[in-house]
N, C-alpha and C. Protein backbone atom coordinates (compact mmCIF):
# COMPACT_ATOMS: atom_id res chain seq x y z
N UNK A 1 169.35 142.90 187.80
CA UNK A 1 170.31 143.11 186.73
C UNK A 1 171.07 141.82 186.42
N UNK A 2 171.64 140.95 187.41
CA UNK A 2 172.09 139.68 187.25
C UNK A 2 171.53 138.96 186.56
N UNK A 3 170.11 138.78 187.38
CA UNK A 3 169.51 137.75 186.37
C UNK A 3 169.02 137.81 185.19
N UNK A 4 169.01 139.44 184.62
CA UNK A 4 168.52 139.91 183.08
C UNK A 4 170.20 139.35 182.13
N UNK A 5 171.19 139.19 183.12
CA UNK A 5 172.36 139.56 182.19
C UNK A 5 172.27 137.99 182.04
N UNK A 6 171.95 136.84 182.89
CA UNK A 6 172.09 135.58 182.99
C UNK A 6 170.76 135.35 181.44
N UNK A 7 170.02 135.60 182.13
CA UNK A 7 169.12 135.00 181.00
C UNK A 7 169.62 135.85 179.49
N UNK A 8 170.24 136.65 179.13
CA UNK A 8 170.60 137.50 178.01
C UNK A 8 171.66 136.78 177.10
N UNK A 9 172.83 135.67 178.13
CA UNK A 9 173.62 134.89 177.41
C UNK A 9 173.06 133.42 177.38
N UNK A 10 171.96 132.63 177.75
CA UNK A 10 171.47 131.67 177.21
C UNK A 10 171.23 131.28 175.61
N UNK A 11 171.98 130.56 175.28
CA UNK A 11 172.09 130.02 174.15
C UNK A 11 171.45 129.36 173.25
N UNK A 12 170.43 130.12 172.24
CA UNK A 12 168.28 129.12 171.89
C UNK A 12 169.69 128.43 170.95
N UNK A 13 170.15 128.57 169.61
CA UNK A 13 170.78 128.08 168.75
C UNK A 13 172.11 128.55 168.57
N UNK A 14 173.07 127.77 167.47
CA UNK A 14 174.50 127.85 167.54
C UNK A 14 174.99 129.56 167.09
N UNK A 15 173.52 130.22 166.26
CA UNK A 15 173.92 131.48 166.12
C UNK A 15 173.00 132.64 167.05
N UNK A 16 172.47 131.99 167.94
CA UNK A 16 171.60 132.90 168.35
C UNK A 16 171.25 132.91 170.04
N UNK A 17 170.78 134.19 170.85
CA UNK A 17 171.15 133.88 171.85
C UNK A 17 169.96 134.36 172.47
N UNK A 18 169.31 134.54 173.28
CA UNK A 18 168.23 135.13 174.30
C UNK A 18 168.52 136.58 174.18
N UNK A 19 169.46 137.25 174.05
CA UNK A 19 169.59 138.92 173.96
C UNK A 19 169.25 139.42 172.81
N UNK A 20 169.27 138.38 171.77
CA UNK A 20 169.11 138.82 170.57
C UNK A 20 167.64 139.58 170.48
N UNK A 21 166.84 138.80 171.61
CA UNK A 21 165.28 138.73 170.80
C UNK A 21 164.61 139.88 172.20
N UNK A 22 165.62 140.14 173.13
CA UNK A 22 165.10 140.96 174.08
C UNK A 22 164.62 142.81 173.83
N UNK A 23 164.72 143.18 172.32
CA UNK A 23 165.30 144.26 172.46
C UNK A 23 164.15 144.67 171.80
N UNK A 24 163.23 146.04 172.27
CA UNK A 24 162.28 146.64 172.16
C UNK A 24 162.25 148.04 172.07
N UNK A 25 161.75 148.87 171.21
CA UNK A 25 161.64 150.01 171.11
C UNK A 25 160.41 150.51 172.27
N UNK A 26 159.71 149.79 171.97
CA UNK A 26 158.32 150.46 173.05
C UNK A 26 159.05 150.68 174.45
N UNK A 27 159.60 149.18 175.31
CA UNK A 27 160.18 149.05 176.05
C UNK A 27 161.55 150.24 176.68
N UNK A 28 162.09 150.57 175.37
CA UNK A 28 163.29 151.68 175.46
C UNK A 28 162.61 152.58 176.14
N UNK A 29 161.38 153.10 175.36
CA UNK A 29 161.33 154.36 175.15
C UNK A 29 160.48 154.97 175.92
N UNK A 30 159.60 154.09 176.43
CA UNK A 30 158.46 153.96 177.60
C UNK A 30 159.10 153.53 178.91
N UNK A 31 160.37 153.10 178.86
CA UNK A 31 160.84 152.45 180.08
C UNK A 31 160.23 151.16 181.00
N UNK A 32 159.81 150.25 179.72
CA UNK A 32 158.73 148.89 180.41
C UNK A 32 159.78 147.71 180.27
N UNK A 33 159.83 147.07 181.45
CA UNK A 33 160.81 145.86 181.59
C UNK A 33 160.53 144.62 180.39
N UNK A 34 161.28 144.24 179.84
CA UNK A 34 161.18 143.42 178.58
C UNK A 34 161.39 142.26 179.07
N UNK A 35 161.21 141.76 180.13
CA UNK A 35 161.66 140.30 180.71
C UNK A 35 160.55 139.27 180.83
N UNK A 36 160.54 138.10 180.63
CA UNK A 36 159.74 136.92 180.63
C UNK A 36 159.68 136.71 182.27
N UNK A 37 158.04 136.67 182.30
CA UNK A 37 157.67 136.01 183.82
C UNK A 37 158.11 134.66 183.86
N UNK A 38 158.21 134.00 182.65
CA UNK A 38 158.42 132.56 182.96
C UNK A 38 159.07 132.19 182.00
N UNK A 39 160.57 132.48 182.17
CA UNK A 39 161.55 132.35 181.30
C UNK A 39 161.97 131.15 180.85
N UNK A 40 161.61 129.98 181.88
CA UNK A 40 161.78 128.41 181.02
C UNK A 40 160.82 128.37 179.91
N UNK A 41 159.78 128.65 179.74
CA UNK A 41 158.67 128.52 178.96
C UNK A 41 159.31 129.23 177.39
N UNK A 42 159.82 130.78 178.38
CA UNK A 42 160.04 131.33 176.75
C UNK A 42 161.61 131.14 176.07
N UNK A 43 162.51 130.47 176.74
CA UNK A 43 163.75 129.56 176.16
C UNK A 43 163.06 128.46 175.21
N UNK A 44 162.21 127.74 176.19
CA UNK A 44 161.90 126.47 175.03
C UNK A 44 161.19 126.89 174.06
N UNK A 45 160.54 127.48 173.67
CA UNK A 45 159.86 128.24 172.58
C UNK A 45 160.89 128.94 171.66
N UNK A 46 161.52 129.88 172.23
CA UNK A 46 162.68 130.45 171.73
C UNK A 46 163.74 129.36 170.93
N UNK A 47 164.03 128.16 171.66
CA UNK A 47 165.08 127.43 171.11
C UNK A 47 164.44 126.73 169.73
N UNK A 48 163.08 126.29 170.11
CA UNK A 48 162.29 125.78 168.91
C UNK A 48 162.08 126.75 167.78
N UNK A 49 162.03 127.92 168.00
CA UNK A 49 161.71 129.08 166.83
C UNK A 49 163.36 129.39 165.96
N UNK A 50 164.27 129.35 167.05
CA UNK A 50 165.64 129.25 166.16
C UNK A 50 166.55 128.29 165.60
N UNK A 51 165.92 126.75 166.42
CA UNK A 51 166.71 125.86 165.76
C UNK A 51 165.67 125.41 164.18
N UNK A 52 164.90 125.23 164.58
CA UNK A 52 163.72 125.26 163.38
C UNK A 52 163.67 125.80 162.47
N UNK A 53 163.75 126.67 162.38
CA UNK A 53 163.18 128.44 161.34
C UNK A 53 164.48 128.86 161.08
N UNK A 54 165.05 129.61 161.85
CA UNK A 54 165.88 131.07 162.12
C UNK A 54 167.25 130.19 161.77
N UNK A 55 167.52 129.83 161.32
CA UNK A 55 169.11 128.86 161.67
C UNK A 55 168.83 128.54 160.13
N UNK A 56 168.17 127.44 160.02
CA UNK A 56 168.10 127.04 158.72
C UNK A 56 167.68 128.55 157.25
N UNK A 57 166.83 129.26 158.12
CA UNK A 57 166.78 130.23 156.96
C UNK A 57 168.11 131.65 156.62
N UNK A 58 168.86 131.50 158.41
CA UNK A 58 170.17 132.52 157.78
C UNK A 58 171.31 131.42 157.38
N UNK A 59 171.44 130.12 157.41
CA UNK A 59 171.92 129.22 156.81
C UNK A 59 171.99 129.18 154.97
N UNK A 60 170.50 129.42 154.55
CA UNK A 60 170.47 129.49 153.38
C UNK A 60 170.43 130.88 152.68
N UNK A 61 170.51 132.26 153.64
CA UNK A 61 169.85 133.57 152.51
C UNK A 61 171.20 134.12 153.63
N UNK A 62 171.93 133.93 153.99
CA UNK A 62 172.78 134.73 154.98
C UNK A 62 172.24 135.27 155.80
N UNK A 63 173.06 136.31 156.80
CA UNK A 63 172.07 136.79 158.18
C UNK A 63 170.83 137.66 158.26
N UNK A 64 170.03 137.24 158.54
CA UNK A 64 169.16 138.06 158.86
C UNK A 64 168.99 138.73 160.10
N UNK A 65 167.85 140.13 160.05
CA UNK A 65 167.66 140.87 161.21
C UNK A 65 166.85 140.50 161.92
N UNK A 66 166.83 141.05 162.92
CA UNK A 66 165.47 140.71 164.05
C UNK A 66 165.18 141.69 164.46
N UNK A 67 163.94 142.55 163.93
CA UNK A 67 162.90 143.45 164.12
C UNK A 67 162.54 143.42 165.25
N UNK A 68 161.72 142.52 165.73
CA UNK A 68 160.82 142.67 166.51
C UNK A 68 160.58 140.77 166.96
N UNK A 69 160.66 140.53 168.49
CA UNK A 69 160.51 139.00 168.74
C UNK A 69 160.10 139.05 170.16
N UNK A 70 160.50 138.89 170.99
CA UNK A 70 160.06 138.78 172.58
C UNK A 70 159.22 139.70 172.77
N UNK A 71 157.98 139.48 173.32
CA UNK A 71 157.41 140.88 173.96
C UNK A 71 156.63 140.74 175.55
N UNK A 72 157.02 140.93 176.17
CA UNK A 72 156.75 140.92 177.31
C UNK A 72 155.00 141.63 177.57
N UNK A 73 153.64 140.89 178.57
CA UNK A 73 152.69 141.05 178.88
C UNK A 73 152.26 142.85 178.63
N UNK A 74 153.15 143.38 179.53
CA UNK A 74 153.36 144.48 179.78
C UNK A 74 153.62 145.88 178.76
N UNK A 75 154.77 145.13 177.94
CA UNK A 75 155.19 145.57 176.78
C UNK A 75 153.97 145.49 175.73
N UNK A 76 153.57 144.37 175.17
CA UNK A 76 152.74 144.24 174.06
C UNK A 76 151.48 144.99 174.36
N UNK A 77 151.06 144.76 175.80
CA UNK A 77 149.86 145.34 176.09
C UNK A 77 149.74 147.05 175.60
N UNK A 78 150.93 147.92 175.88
CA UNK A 78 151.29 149.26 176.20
C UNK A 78 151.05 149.23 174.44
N UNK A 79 151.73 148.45 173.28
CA UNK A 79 151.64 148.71 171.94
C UNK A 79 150.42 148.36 171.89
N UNK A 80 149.63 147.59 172.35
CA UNK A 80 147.96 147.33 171.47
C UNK A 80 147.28 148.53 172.15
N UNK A 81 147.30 148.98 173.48
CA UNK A 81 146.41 150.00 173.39
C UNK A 81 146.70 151.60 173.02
N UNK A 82 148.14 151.82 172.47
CA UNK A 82 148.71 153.05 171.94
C UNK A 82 148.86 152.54 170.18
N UNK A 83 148.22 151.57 169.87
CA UNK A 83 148.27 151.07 168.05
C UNK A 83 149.45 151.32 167.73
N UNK A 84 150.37 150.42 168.55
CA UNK A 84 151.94 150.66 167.85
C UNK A 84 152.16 149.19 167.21
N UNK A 85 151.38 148.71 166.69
CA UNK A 85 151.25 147.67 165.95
C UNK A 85 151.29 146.30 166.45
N UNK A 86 150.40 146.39 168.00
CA UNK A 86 150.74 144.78 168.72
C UNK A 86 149.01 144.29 168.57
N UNK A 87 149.07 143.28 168.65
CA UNK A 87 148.02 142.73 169.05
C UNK A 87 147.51 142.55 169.89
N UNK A 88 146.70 141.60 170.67
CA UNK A 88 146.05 142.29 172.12
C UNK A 88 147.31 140.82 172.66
N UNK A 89 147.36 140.91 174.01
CA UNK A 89 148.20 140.04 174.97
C UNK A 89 147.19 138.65 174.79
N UNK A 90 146.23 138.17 174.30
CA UNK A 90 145.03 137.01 173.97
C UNK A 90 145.85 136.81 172.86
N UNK A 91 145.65 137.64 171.79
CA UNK A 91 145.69 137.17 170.64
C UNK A 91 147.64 136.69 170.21
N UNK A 92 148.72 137.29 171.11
CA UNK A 92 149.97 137.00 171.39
C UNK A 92 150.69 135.93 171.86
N UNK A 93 150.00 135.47 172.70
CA UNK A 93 149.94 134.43 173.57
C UNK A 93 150.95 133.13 172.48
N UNK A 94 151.61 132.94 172.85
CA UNK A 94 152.38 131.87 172.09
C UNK A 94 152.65 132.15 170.68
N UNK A 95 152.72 133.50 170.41
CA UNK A 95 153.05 134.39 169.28
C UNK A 95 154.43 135.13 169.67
N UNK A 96 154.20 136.50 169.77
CA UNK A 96 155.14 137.22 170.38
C UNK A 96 155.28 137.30 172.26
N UNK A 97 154.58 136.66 172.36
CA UNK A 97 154.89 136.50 174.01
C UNK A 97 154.96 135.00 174.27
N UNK A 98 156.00 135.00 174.40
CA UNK A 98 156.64 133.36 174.17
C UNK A 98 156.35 133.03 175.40
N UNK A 99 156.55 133.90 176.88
CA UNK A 99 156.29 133.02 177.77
C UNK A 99 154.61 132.63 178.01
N UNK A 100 153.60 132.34 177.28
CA UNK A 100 152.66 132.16 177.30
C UNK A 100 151.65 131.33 176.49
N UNK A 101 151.55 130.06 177.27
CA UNK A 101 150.38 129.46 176.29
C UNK A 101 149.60 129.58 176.02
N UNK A 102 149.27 129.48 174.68
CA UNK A 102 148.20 129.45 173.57
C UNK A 102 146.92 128.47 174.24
N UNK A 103 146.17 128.67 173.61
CA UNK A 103 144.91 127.49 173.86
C UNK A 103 145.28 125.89 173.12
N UNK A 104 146.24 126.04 172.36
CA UNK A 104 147.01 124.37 171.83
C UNK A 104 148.19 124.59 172.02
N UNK A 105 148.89 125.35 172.58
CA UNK A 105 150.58 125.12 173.38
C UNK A 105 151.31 126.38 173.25
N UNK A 106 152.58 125.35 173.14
CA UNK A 106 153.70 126.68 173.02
C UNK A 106 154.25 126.89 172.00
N UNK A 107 154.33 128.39 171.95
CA UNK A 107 155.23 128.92 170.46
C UNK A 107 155.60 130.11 171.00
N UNK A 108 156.13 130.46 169.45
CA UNK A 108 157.36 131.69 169.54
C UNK A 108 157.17 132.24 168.13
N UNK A 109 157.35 133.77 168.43
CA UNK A 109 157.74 134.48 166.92
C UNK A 109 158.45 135.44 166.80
N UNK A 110 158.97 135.60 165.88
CA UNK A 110 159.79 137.00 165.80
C UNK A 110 159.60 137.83 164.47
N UNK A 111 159.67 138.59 163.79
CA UNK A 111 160.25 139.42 162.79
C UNK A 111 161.19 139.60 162.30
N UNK A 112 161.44 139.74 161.49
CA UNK A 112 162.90 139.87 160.20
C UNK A 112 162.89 140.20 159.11
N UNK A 113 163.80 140.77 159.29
CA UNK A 113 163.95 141.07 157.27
C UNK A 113 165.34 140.25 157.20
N UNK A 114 165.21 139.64 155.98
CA UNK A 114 166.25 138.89 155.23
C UNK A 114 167.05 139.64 153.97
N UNK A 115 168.03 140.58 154.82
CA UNK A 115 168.72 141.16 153.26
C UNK A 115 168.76 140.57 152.08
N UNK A 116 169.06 139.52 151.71
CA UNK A 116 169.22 139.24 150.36
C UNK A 116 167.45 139.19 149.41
N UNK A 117 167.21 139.27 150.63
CA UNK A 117 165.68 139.19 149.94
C UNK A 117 164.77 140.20 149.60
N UNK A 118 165.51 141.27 150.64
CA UNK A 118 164.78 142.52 150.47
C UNK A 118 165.94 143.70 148.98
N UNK A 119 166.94 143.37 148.51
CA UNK A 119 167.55 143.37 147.83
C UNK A 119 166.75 143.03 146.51
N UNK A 120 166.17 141.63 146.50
CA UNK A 120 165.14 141.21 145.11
C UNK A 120 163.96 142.00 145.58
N UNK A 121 163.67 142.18 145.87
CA UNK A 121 162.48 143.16 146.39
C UNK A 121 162.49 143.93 145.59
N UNK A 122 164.00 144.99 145.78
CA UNK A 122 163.57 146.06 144.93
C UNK A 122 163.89 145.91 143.36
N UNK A 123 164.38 144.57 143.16
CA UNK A 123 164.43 144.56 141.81
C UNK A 123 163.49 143.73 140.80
N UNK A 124 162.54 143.56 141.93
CA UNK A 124 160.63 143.13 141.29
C UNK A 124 160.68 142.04 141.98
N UNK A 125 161.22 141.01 142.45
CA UNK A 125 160.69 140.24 143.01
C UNK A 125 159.43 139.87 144.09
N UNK A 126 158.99 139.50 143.82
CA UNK A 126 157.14 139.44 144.24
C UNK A 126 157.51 138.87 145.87
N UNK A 127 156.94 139.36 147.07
CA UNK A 127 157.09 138.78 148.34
C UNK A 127 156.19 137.57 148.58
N UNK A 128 155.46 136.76 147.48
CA UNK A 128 155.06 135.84 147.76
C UNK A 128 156.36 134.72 147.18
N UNK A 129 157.28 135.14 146.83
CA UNK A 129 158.29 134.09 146.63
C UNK A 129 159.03 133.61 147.89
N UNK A 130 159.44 134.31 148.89
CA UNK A 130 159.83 134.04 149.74
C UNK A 130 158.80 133.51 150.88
N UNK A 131 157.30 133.23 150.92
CA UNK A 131 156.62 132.79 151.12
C UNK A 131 156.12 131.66 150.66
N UNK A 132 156.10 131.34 149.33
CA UNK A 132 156.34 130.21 148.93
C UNK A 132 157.30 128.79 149.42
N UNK A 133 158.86 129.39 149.55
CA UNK A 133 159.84 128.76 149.57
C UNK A 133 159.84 128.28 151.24
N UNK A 134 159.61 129.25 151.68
CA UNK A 134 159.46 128.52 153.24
C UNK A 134 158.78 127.48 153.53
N UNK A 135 157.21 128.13 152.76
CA UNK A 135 155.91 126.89 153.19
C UNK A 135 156.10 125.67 152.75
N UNK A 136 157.48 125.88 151.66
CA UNK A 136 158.07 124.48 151.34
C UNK A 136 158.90 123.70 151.73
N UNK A 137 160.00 124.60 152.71
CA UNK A 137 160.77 124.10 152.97
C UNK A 137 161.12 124.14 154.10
N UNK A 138 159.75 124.86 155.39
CA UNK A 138 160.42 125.06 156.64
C UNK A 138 159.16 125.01 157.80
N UNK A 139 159.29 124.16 158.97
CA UNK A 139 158.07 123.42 159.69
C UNK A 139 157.61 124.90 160.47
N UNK A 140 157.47 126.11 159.80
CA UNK A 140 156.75 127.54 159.88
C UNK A 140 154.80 126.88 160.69
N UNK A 141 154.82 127.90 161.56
CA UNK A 141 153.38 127.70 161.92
C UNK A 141 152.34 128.86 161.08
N UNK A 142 153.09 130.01 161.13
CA UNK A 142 152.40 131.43 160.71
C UNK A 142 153.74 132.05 160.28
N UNK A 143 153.33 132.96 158.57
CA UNK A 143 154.00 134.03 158.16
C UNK A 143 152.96 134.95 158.19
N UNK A 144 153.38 136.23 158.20
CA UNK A 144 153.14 137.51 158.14
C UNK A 144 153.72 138.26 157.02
N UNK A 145 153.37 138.95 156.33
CA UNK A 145 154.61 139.70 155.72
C UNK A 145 153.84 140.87 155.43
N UNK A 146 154.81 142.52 155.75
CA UNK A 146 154.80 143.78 156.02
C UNK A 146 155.15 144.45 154.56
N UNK A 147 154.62 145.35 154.40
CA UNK A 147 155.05 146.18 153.32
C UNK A 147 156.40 146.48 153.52
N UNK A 148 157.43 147.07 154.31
CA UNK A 148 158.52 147.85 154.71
C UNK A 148 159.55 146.39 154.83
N UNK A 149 160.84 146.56 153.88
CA UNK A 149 161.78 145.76 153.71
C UNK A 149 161.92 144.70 153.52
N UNK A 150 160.55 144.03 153.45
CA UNK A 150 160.24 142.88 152.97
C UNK A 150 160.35 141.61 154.41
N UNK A 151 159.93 142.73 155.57
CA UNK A 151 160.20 142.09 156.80
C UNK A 151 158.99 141.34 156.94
N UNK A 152 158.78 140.22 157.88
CA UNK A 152 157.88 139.16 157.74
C UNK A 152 157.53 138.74 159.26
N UNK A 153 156.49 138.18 159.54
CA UNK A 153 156.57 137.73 161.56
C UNK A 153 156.65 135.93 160.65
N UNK A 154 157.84 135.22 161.19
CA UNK A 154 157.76 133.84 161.53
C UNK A 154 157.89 133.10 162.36
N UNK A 155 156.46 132.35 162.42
CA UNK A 155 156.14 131.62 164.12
C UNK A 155 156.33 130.35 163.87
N UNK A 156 156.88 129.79 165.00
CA UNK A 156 156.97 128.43 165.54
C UNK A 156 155.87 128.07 166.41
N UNK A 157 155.28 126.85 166.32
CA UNK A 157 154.47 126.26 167.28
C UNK A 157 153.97 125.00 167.57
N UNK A 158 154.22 124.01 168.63
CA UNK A 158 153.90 122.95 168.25
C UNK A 158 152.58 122.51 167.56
N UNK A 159 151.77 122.97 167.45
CA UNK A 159 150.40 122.80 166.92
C UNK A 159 150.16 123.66 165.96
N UNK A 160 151.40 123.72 164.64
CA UNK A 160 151.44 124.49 163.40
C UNK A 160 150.16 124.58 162.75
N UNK A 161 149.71 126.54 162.80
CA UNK A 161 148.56 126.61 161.94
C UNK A 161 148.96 126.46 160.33
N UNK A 162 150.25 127.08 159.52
CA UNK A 162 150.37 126.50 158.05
C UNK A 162 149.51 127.98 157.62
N UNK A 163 149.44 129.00 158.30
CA UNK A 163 148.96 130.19 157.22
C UNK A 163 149.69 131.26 157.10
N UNK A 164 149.60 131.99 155.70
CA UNK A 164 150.43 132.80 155.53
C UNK A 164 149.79 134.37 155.08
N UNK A 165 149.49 135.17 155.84
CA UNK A 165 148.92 136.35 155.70
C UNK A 165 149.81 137.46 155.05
N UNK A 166 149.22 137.90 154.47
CA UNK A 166 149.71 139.84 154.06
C UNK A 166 149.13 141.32 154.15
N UNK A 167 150.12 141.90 154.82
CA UNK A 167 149.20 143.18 155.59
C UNK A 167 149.92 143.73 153.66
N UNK A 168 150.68 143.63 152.93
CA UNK A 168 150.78 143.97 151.92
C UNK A 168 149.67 144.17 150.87
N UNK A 169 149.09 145.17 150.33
CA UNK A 169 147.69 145.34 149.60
C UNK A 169 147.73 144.33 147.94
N UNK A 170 146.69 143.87 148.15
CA UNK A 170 145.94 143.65 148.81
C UNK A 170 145.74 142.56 149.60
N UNK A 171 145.63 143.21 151.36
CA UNK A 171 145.76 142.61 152.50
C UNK A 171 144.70 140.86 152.14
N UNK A 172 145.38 139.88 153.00
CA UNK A 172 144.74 138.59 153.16
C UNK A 172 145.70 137.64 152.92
N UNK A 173 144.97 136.48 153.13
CA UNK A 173 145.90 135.10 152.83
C UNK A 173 146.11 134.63 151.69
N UNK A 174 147.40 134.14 151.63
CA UNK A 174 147.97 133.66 150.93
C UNK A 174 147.46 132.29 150.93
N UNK A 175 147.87 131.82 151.76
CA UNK A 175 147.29 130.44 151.77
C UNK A 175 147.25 130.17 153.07
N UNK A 176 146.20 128.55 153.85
CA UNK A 176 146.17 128.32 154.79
C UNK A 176 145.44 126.87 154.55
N UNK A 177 145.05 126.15 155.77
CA UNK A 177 144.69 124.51 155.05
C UNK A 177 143.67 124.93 154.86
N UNK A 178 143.22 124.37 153.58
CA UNK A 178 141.98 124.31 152.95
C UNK A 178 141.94 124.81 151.70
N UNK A 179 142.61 125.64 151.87
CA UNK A 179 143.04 126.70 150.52
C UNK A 179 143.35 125.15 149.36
N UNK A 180 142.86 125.26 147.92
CA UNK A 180 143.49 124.59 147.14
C UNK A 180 144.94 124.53 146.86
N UNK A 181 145.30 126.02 147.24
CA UNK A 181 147.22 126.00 146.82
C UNK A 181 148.05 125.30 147.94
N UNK A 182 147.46 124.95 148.70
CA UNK A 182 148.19 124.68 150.21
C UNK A 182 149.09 123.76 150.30
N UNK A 183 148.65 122.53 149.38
CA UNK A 183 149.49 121.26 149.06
C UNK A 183 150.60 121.29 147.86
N UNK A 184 151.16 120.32 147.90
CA UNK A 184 152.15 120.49 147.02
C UNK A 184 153.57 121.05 146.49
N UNK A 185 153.98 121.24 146.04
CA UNK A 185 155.18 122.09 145.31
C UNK A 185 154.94 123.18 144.23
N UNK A 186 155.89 124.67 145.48
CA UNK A 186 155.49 125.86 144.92
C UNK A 186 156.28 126.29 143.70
N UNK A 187 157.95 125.48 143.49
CA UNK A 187 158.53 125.78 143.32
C UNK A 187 158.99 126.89 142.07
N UNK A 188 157.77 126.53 141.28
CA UNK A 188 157.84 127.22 140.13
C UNK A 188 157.42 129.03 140.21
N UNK A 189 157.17 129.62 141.76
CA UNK A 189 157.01 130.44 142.15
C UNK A 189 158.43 131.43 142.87
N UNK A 190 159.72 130.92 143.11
CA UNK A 190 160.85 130.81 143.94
C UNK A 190 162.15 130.65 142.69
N UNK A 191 161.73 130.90 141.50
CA UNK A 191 162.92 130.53 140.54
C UNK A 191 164.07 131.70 140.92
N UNK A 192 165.03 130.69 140.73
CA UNK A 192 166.27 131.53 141.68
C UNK A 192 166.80 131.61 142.86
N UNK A 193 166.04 130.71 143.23
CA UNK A 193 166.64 130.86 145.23
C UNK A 193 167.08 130.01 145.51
N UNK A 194 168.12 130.12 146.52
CA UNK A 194 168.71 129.23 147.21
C UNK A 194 168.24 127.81 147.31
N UNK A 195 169.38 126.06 147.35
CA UNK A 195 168.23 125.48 148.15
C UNK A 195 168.22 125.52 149.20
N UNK A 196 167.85 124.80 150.41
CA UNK A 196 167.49 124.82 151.90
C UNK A 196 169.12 123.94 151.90
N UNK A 197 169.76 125.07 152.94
CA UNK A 197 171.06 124.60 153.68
C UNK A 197 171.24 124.60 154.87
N UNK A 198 170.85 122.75 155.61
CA UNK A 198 170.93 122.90 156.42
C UNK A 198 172.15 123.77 157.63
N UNK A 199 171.55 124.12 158.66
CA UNK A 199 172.70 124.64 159.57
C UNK A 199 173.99 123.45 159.35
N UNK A 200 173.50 122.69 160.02
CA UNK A 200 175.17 121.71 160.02
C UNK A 200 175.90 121.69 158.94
N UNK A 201 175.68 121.72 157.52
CA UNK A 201 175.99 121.72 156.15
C UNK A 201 176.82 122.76 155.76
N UNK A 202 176.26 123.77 156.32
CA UNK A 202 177.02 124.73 155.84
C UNK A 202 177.86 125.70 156.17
């Protein structure tokens, strides 16, 4: 219990903390320990996914939620083989199970919905705008983005893949390298949004 409460107030960024990203429904409800075997691994991942990403993007759209982020071996495993929407513990690996390297390093991801965004949502705004604006303005490895609230998985990783998928119909990529749209400036896709404010700035 000590050491869950110790690692729970570690500090990834100036708004964000290790408890934030501990919190699991599967875990609740199944009673499976949500804790990192190798909790240095998943701090530094963690700190890179919020000083990076998560900081600069509730910096510019105000706070966002956190759905879904840490998932423990144990945990993710219990959702991929009951299809509660995990992937297998291989395919996680420096995804949602931060304490674990990938076959090219370490990363981190989490889920969110960004109120102000899910707000234009319902007033037509297309969810490739907020996909756009990131791939422009934020060192993102992988987006995701979900039909429901306009919530999204954004990964950090040192060995950034740069693709952006949609389980939204019709399902596939948006873009990824190779893609002709991949380069350049989207901006004319994002009319209306914020610009990028940094954390310290603002």
């Amino acid at each position: 219990m000590r050491s869950a409460e110790a690692l729970g107030r570690i500090q990834l960024s100036p708004s964000f903390f290790m408890r934030d990203f501990l919190y699991s429904e599967i875990a609740n409800v199944h009673g499976i320990p949500n804790l990192p075997d190798h909790p240095d691994l998943a701090i530094a991942a963690g700190r890179r996914l919020c000083q990076d990403l998560l900081e600069p993007l509730q910096a510019t759209f105000g706070r966002i939620a956190i759905r879904s982020a840490y998932r423990s071996p144990a945990v993710n495993d219990y959702g991929n083989r009951h299809a509660l929407s995990c992937a297998s513990n291989e395919r996680n690996r420096a995804r949602h199970i931060w304490d674990r390297l990938d076959g090219k390093g370490m990363g981190a991801m989490a889920c969110v919905v960004v109120p102000w965004f899910a707000v234009r949502l319902e007033q037509g705004t297309p969810w490739q705008a907020m996909a756009w604006w990131i791939h422009d303005h934020l060192p993102y490895s992988e987006l995701q983005f979900f039909p429901r609230l306009g919530a999204f998985n954004i990964g950090w990783h040192e060995a950034p893949r740069r693709t952006i998928y949609s389980f939204v119909p019709p399902r596939g990529y948006l873009t990824k390298p190779g893609f002709p749209n991949a380069a350049g400036s989207h901006a004319g896709q994002y009319e209306g949004f914020p610009r990028l404010c940094p954390p310290a700035s603002c």
